[in-house]
Every structure is written in C-alpha cells, then in structure tokens.
C-alpha atoms as a PDB file:
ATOM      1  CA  UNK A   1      76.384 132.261  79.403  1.00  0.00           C
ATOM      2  CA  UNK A   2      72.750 132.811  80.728  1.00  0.00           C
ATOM      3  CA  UNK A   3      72.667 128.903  81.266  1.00  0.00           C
ATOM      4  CA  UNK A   4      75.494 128.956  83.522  1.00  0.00           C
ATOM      5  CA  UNK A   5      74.183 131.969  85.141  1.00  0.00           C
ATOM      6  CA  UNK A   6      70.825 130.306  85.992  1.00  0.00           C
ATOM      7  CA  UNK A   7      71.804 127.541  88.241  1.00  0.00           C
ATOM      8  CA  UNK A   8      74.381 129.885  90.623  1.00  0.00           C
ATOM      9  CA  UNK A   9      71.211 132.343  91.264  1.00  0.00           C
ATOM     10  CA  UNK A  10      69.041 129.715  92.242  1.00  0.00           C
ATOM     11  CA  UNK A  11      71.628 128.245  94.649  1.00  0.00           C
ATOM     12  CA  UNK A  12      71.689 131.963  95.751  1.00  0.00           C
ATOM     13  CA  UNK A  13      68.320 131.856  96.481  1.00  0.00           C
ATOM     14  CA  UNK A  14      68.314 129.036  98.454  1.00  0.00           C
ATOM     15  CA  UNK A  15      71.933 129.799 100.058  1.00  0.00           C
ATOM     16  CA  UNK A  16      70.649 130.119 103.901  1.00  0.00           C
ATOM     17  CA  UNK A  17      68.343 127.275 103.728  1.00  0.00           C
ATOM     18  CA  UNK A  18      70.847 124.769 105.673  1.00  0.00           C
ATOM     19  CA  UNK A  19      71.357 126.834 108.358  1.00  0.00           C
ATOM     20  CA  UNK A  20      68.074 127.693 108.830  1.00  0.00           C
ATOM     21  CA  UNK A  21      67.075 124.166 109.132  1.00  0.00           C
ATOM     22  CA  UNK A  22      70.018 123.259 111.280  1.00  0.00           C
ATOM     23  CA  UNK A  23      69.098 125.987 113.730  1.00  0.00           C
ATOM     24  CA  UNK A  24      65.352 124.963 113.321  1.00  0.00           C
ATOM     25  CA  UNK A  25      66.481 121.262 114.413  1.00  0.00           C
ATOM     26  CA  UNK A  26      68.331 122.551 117.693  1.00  0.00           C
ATOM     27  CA  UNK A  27      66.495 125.306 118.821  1.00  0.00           C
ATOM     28  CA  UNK A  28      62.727 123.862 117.378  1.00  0.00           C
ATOM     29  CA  UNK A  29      63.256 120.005 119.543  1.00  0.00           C
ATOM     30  CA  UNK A  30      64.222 122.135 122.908  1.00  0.00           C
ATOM     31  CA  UNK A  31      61.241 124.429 123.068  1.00  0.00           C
ATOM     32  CA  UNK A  32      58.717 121.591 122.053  1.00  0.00           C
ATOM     33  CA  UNK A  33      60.137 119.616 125.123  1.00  0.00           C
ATOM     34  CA  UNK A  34      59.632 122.246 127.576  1.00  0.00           C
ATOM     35  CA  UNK A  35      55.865 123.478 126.410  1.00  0.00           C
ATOM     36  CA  UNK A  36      55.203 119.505 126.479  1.00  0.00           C
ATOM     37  CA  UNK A  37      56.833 118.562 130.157  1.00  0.00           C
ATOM     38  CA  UNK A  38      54.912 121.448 132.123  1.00  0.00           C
ATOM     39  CA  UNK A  39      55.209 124.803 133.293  1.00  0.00           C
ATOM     40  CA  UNK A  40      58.315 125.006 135.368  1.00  0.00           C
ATOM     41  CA  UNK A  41      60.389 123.405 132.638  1.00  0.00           C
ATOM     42  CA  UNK A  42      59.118 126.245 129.988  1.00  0.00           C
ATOM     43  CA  UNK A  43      59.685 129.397 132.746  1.00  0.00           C
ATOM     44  CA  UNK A  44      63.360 128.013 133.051  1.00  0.00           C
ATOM     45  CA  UNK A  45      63.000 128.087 129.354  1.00  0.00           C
ATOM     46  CA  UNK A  46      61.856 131.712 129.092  1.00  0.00           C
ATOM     47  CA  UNK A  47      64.026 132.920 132.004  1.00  0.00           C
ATOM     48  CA  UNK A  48      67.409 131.522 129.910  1.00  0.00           C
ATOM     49  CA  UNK A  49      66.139 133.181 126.813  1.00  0.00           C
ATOM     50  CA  UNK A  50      65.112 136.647 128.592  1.00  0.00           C
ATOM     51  CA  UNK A  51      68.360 136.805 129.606  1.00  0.00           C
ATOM     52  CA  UNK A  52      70.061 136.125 126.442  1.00  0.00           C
ATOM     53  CA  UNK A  53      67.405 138.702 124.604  1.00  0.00           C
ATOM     54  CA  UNK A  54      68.337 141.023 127.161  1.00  0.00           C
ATOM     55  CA  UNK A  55      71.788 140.606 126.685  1.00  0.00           C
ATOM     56  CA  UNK A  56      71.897 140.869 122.723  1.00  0.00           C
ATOM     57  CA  UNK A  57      69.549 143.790 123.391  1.00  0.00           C
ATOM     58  CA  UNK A  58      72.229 145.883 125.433  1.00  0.00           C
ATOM     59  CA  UNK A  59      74.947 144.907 123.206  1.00  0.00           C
ATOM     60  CA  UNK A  60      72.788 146.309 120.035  1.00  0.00           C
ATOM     61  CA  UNK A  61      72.615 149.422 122.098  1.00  0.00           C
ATOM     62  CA  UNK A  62      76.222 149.384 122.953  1.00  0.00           C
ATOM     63  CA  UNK A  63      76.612 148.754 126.592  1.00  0.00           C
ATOM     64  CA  UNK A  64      77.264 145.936 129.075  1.00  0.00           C
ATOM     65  CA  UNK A  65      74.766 143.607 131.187  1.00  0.00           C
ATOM     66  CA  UNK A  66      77.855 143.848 133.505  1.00  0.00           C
ATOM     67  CA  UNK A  67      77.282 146.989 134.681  1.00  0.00           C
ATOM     68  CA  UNK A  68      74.597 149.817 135.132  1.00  0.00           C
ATOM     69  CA  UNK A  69      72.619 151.089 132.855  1.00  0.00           C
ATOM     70  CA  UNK A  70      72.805 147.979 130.547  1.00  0.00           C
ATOM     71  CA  UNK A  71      72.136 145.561 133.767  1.00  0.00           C
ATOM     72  CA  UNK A  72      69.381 147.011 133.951  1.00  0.00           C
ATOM     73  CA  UNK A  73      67.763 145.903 131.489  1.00  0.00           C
ATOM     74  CA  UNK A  74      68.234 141.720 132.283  1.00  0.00           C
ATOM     75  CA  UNK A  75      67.473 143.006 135.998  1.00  0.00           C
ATOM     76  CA  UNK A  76      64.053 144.662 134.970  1.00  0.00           C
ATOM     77  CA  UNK A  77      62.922 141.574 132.765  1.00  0.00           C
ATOM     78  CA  UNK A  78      63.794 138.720 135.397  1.00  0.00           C
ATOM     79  CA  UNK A  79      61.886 140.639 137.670  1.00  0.00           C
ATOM     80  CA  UNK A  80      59.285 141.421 136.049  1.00  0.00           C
ATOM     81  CA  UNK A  81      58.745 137.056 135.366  1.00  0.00           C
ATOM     82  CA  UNK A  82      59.345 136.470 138.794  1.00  0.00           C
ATOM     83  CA  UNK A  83      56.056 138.378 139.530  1.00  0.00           C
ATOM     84  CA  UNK A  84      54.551 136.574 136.280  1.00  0.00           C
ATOM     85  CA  UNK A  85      55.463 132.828 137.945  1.00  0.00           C
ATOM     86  CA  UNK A  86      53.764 133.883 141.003  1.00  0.00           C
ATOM     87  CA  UNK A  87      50.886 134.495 139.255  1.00  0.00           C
ATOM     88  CA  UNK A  88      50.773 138.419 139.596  1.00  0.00           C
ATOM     89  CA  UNK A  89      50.066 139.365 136.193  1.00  0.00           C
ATOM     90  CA  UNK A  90      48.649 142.413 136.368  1.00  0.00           C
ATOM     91  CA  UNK A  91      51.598 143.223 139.160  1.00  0.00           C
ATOM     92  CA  UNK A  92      54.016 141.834 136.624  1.00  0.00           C
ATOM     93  CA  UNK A  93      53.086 144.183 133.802  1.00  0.00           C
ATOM     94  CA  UNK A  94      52.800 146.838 136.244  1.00  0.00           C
ATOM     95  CA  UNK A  95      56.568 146.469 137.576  1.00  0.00           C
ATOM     96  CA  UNK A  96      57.741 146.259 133.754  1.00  0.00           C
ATOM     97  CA  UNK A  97      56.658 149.692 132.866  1.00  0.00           C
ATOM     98  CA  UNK A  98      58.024 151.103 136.184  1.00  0.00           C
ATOM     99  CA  UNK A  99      61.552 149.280 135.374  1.00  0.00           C
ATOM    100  CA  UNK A 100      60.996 150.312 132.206  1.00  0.00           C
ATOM    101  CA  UNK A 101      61.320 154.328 132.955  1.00  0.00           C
ATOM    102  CA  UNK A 102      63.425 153.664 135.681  1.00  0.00           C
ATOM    103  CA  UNK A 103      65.945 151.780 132.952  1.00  0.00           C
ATOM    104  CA  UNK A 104      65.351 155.110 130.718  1.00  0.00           C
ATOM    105  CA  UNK A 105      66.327 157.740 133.292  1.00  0.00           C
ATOM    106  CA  UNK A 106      69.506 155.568 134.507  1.00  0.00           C
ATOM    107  CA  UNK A 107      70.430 155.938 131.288  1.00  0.00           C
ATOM    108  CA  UNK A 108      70.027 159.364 130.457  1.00  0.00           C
ATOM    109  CA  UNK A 109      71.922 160.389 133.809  1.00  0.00           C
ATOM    110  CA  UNK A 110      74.664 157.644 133.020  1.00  0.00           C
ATOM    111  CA  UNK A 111      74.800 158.193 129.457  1.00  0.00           C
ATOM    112  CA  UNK A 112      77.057 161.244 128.123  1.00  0.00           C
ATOM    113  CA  UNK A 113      78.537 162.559 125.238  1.00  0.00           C
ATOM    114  CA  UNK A 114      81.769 160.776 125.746  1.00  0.00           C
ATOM    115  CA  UNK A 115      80.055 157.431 126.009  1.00  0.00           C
ATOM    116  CA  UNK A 116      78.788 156.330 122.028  1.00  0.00           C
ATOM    117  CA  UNK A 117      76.015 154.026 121.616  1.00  0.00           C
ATOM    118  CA  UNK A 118      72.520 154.318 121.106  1.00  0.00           C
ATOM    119  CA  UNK A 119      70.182 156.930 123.032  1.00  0.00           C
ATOM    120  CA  UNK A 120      68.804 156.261 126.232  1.00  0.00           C
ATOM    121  CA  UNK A 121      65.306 155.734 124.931  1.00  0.00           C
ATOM    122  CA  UNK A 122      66.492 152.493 122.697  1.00  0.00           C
ATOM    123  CA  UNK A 123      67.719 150.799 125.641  1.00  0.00           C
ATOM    124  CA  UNK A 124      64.581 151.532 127.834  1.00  0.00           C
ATOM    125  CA  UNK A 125      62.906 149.764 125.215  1.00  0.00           C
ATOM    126  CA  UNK A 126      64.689 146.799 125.347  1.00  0.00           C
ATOM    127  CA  UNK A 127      62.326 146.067 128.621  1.00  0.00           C
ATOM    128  CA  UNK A 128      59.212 146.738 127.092  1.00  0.00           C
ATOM    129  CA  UNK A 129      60.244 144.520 123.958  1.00  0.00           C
ATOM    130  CA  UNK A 130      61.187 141.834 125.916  1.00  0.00           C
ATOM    131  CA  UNK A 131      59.464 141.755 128.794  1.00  0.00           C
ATOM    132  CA  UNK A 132      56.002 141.705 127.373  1.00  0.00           C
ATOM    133  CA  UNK A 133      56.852 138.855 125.415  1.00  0.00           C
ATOM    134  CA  UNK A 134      58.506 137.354 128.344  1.00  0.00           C
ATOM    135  CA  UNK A 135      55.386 137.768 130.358  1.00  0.00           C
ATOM    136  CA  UNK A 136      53.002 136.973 128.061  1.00  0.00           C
ATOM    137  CA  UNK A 137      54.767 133.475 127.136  1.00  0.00           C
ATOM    138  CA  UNK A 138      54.835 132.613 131.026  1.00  0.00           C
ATOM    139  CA  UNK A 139      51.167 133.217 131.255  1.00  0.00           C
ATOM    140  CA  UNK A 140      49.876 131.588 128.348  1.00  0.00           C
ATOM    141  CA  UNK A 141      51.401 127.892 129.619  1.00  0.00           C
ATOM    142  CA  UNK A 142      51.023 128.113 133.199  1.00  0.00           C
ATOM    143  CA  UNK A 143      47.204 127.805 132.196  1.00  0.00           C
ATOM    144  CA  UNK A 144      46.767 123.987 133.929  1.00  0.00           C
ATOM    145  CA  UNK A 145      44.068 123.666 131.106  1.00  0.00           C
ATOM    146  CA  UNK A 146      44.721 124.783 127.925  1.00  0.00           C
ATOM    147  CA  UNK A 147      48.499 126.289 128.732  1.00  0.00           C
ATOM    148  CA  UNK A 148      50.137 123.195 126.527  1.00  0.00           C
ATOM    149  CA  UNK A 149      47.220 123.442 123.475  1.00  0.00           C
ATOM    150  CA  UNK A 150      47.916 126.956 123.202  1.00  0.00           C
ATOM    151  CA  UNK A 151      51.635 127.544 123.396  1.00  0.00           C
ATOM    152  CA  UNK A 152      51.790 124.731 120.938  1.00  0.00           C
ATOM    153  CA  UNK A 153      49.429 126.372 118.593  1.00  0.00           C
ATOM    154  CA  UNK A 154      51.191 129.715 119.154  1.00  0.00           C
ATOM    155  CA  UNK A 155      54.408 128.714 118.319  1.00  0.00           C
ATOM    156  CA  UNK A 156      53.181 126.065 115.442  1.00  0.00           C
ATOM    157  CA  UNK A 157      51.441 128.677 113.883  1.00  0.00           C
ATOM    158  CA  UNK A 158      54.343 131.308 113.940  1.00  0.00           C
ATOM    159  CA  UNK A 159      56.823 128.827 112.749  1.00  0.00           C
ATOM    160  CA  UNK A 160      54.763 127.985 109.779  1.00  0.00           C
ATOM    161  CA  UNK A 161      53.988 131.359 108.690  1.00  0.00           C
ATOM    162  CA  UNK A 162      57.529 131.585 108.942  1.00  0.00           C
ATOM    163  CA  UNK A 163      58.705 128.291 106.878  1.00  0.00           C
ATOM    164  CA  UNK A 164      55.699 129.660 104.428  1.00  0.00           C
ATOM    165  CA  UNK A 165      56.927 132.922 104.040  1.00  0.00           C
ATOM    166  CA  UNK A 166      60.609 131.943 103.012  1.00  0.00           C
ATOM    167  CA  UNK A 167      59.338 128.854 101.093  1.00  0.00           C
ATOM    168  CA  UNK A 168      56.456 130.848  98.992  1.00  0.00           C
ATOM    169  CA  UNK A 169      59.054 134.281  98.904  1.00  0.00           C
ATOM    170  CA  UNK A 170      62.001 132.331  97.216  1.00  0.00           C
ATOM    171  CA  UNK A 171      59.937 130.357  94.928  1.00  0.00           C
ATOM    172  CA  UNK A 172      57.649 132.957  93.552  1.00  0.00           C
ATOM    173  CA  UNK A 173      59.605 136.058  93.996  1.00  0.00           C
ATOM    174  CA  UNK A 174      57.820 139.008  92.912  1.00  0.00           C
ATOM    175  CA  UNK A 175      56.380 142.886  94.146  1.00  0.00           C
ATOM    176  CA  UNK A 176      58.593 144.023  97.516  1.00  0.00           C
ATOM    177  CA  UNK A 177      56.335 143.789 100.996  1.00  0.00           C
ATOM    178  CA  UNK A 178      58.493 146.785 102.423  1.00  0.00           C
ATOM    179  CA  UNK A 179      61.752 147.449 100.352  1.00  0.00           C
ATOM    180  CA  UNK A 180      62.743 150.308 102.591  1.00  0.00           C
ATOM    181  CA  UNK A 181      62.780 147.927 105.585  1.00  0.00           C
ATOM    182  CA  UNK A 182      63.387 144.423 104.660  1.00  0.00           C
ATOM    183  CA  UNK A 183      64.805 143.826 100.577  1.00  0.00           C
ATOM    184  CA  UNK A 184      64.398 140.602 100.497  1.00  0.00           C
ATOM    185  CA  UNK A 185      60.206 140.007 101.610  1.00  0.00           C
ATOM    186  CA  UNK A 186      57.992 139.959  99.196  1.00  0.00           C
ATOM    187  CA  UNK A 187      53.885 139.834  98.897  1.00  0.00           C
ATOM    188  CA  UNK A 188      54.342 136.423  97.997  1.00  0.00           C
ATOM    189  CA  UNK A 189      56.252 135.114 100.829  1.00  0.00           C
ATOM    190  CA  UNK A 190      53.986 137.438 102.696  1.00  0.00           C
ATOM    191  CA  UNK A 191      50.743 135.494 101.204  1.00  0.00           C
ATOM    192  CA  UNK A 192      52.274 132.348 101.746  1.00  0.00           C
ATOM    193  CA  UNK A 193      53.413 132.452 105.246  1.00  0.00           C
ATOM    194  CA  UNK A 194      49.892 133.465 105.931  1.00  0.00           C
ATOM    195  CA  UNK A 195      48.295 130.392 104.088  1.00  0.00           C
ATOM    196  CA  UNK A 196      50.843 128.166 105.952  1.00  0.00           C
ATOM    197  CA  UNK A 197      49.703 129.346 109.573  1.00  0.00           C
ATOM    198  CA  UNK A 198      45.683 128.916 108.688  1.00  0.00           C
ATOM    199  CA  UNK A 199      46.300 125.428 107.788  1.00  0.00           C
ATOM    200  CA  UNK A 200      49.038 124.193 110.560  1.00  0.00           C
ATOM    201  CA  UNK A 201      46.369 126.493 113.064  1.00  0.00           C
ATOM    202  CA  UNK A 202      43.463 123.911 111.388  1.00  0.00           C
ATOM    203  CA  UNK A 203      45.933 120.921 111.508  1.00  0.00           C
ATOM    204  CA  UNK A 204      46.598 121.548 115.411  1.00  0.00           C
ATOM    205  CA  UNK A 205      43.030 122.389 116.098  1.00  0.00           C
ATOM    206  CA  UNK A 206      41.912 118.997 114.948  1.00  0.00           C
ATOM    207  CA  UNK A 207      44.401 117.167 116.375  1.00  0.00           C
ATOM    208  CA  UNK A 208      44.584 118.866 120.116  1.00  0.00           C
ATOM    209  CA  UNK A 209      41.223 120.069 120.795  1.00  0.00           C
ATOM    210  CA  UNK A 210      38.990 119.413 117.823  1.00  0.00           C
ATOM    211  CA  UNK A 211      35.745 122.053 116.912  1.00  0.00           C
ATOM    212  CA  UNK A 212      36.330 125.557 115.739  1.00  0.00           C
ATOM    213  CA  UNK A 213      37.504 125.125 112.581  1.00  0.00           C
ATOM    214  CA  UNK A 214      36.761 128.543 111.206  1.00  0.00           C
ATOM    215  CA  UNK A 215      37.838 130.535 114.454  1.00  0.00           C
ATOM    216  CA  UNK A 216      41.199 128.465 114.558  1.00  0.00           C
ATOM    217  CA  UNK A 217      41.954 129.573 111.078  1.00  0.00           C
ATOM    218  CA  UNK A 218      41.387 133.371 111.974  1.00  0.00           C
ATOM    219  CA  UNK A 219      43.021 133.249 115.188  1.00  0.00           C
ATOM    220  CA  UNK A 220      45.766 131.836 113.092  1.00  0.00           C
ATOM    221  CA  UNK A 221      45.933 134.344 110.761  1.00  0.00           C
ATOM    222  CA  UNK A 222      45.782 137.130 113.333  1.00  0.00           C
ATOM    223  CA  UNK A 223      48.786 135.562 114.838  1.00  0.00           C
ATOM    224  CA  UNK A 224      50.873 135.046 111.252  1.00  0.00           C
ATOM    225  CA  UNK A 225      49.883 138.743 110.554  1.00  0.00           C
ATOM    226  CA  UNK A 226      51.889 140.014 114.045  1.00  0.00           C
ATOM    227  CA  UNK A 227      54.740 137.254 113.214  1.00  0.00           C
ATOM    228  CA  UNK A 228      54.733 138.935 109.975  1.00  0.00           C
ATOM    229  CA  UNK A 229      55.144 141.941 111.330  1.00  0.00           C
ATOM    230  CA  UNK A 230      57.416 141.174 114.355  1.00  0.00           C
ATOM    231  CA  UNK A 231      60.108 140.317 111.613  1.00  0.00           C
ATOM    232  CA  UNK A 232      59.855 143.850 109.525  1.00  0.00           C
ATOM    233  CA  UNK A 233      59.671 145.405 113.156  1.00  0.00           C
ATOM    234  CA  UNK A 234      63.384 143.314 114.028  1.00  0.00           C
ATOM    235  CA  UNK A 235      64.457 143.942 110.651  1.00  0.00           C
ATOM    236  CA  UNK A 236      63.724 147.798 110.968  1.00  0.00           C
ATOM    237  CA  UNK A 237      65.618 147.817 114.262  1.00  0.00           C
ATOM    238  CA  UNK A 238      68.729 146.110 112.948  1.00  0.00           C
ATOM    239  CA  UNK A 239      68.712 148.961 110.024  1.00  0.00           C
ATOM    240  CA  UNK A 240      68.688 151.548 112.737  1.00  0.00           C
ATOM    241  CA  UNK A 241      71.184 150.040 114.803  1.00  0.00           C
ATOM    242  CA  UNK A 242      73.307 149.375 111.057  1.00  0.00           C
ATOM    243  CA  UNK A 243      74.064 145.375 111.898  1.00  0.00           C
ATOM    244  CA  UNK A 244      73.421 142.413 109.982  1.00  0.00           C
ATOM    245  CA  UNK A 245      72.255 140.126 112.408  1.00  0.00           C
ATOM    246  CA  UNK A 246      71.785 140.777 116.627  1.00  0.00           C
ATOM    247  CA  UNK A 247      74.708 138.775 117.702  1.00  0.00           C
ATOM    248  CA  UNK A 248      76.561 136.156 116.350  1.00  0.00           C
ATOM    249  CA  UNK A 249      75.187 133.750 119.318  1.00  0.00           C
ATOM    250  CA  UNK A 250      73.895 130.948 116.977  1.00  0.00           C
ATOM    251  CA  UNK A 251      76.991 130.273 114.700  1.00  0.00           C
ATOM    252  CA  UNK A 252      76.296 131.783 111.098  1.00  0.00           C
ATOM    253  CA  UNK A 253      72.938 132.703 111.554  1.00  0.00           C
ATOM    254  CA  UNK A 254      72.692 135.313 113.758  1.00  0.00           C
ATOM    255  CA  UNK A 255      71.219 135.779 117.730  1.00  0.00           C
ATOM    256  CA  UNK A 256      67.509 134.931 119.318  1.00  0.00           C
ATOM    257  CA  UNK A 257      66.168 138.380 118.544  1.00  0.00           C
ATOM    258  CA  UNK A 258      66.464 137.329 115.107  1.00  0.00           C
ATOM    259  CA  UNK A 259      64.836 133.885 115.449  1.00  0.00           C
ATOM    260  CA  UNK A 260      62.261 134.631 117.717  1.00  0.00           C
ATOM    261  CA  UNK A 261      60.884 138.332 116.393  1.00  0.00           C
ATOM    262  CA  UNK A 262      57.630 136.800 115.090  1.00  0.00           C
ATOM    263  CA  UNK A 263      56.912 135.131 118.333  1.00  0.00           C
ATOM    264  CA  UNK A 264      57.913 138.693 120.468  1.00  0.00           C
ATOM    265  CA  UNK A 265      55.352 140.030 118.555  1.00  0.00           C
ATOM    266  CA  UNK A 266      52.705 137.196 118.134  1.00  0.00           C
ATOM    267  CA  UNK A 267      53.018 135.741 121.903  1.00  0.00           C
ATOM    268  CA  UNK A 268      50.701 139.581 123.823  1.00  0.00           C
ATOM    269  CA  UNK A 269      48.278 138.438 121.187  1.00  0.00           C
ATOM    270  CA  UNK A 270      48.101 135.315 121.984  1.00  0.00           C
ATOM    271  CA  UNK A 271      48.289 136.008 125.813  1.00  0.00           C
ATOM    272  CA  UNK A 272      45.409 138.704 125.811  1.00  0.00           C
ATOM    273  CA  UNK A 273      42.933 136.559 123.604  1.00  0.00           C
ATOM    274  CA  UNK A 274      43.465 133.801 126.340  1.00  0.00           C
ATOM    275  CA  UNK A 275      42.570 136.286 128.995  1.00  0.00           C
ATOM    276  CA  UNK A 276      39.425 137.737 126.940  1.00  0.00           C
ATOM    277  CA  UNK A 277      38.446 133.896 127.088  1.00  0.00           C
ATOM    278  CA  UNK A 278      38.997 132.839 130.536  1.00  0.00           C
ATOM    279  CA  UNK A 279      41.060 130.063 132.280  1.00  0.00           C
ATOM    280  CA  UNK A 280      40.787 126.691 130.776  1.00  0.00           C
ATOM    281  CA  UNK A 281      40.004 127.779 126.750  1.00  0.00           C
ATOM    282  CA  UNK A 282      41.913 127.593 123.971  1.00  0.00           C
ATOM    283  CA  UNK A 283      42.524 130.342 121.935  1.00  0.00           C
ATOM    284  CA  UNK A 284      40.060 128.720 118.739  1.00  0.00           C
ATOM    285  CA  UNK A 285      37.010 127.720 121.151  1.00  0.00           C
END
C-alpha cells in the first residue's frame, strides 16, 4: 500500500512543474527580446504589463478599470511612466505618490457601504505597488550604458532564485519559511533559491561585464532575498484578498502579479543601487 502511495505524492510534488515551464517558455523569450532590442521596445513592454498589473490589481480589490475609482489606478501608473520615459525620475516618483492619495480619497468618497470590495486603502496601494516597480524597471534600461547588463542580471538573478527555490523546496522538503503566509515554502527552497541567484549573478557577471566577482554575488543575493520576499508579500496579499491565484489571465497558472512578485519587489533595489553608482555602471562594479 505505502509503495503505491509513494509514486502519486511525488507526482504531487511535482504536479505544477509543466505549467510553470510552459509559462516560463512564453512569457521568459518575450521579455529577453525586449531588454536585448533597446529601450523603447522594453517601455512598450512595461507599459502593456502596468496595465495588465493594474488591471488584475482592481479586480483583486473588486472594482472596474472601466470606471472611477478603479481607473484610477491604470491612469495613475501610465502616468506616472510617461514622466519616467522622459527622463523625469524624480518628477515621476513624485506624481506616483500624489496619484497615489488622490486614488485613495476617490475611493473613500466613491466607495460606500452598499458597494463590497476591499477598503479604499488596498486599492490606493495598487499604485504604489505597481508603479514603483514600473518606474524603477523603465529607469534601470534606459541607462545607454549599462541599461541591457543590468536588467539582464536583474531579471536572471530573480528567475533563478526562483527556479532554485521550487527546485531545492520540492526536493528537500523540510522546516516551513512562513506557514502562516505561504504552506508550501520551505528553508530549503528558501536556501536554494538563494544559492541559485549568487551563481547565475557570477555566471552573468563573467560573461557581460567581467570583474567583481565577490560584489556580483552579494548584489545577487540582496536581490534573491527581496524576490524572496516579493513572493511571501503576493502570497500574503492573495490570503487577504481569499483567492488562489490574481486572475486567471495565463491559462491554469494564474495572472502577472503572481509571476512577476519577486521582480516588483527586487526591480527599486536594483534601480536605487544603479543610481547610488552613477550612469554607465553596472550594478556588481
């Protein structure tokens, strides 16, 4: 009985691997193309997946982009990259937390007890969330110098720690990372993911831009620590908003905000270490 009970948990282990991979192979190919062909190619990029964030975002809180307050959110975002493409960055983050408290009060004075959903504060939020991200991913490539080198290393780096963290978590199982929040993580997959980033980070170090060795690996680790905890941050936000997944937008396996929560978190990291360095450097020199 325990024999034939072995091999259905370990296919239970392993049950979302396929679509993991299969969304890995459409979504992964896309974003490499636009970080490699320049910087207007990669702010169309970001500007089609703000919107799409923004739009799960609204729906987790229960409203419509169609119409105010929900719009707002979407609105506030674009706007908010339009100023980071003109190279207002400071502007940019400026406008975001204006649109940000502008988003909260339409809101509250839209919001009333005959319309359910979440509280005017969770939407408001939604702007912050996003738009930082948003902002910071824009900034980071249009860099002329190093903008390629280190959105490649950003998002190399969190995909790893990612691909680590699953890999090492099913294989080796053990002690809960954060129960409460996410079941499933362990300090395994936690240690693993982490191990993963340092040596992709070393791996596209030496290949792109070679010297650093030591400061690539902690930069790398810095950034698999925030993709780390971008995902219990998304997975603590689906528990308050009580669903699965964020939208059912890639077919049976969930929307962006779950695919891209390490690199929401990771990618203000990544964008203020660039600016502590200066135009031209990337993030392990």
């Amino acid at each position: 009985m325990s024999e034939a009970i072995a091999p259905a948990a370990e296919a239970k282990r392993w049950k979302d691997l396929r679509k993991r991979f299969l969304s890995a192979l459409v979504l992964g190919p896309v974003a490499l193309a636009c970080i490699w062909l320049g910087a207007e190619p990669w702010t169309a990029l970001i500007a089609a997946g703000g919107a799409l964030l923004a739009w799960e975002w609204v729906h987790l809180c229960g409203l419509s982009t169609r119409r105010l307050p929900g719009l707002a959110v979407p609105v506030a975002v674009l706007a908010a990259g339009t100023l980071a493409v003109a190279e207002h960055a400071r502007a940019s983050l400026a406008l975001l937390v204006v649109l940000w408290a502008v988003t909260w009060w339409q809101a509250a004075r839209l919001r009333g007890p005959d319309r359910p959903g979440q509280p005017a504060g969770w939407l408001a939020a939604g702007v912050l969330y996003i738009g930082v991200a948003g902002i910071s991913l824009i900034e980071l490539r249009h860099d002329n110098e190093a903008g390629r080198a280190n959105v490649l290393f950003l998002f190399l780096v969190v995909w790893a720690s990612d691909i680590g963290a699953y890999m090492a978590g099913r294989f080796f199982g053990g002690p809960k990372l954060a129960p409460a929040i996410s079941p499933n993580k362990t300090w395994s997959g936690a240690l693993g993911g982490l191990a993963s980033a340092m040596l992709v980070g070393l791996a596209v170090a030496a290949i792109v831009a070679p010297g650093g060795a030591s400061r690539a690996a902690a930069v790398a680790a810095m950034l698999a620590v925030m993709a780390q905890a971008g995902d219990l941050l998304e997975s603590w936000i689906k528990r308050r908003f009580d669903v699965k997944d964020s939208s059912a937008l890639i077919p049976g396996h969930g929307g962006l905000l779950d695919r891209l929560d390490g690199v929401i978190a990771a990618a203000p990291v990544a964008a203020l270490l660039a600016f502590l360095l200066g135009q031209g450097q990337p993030l392990w020199r």
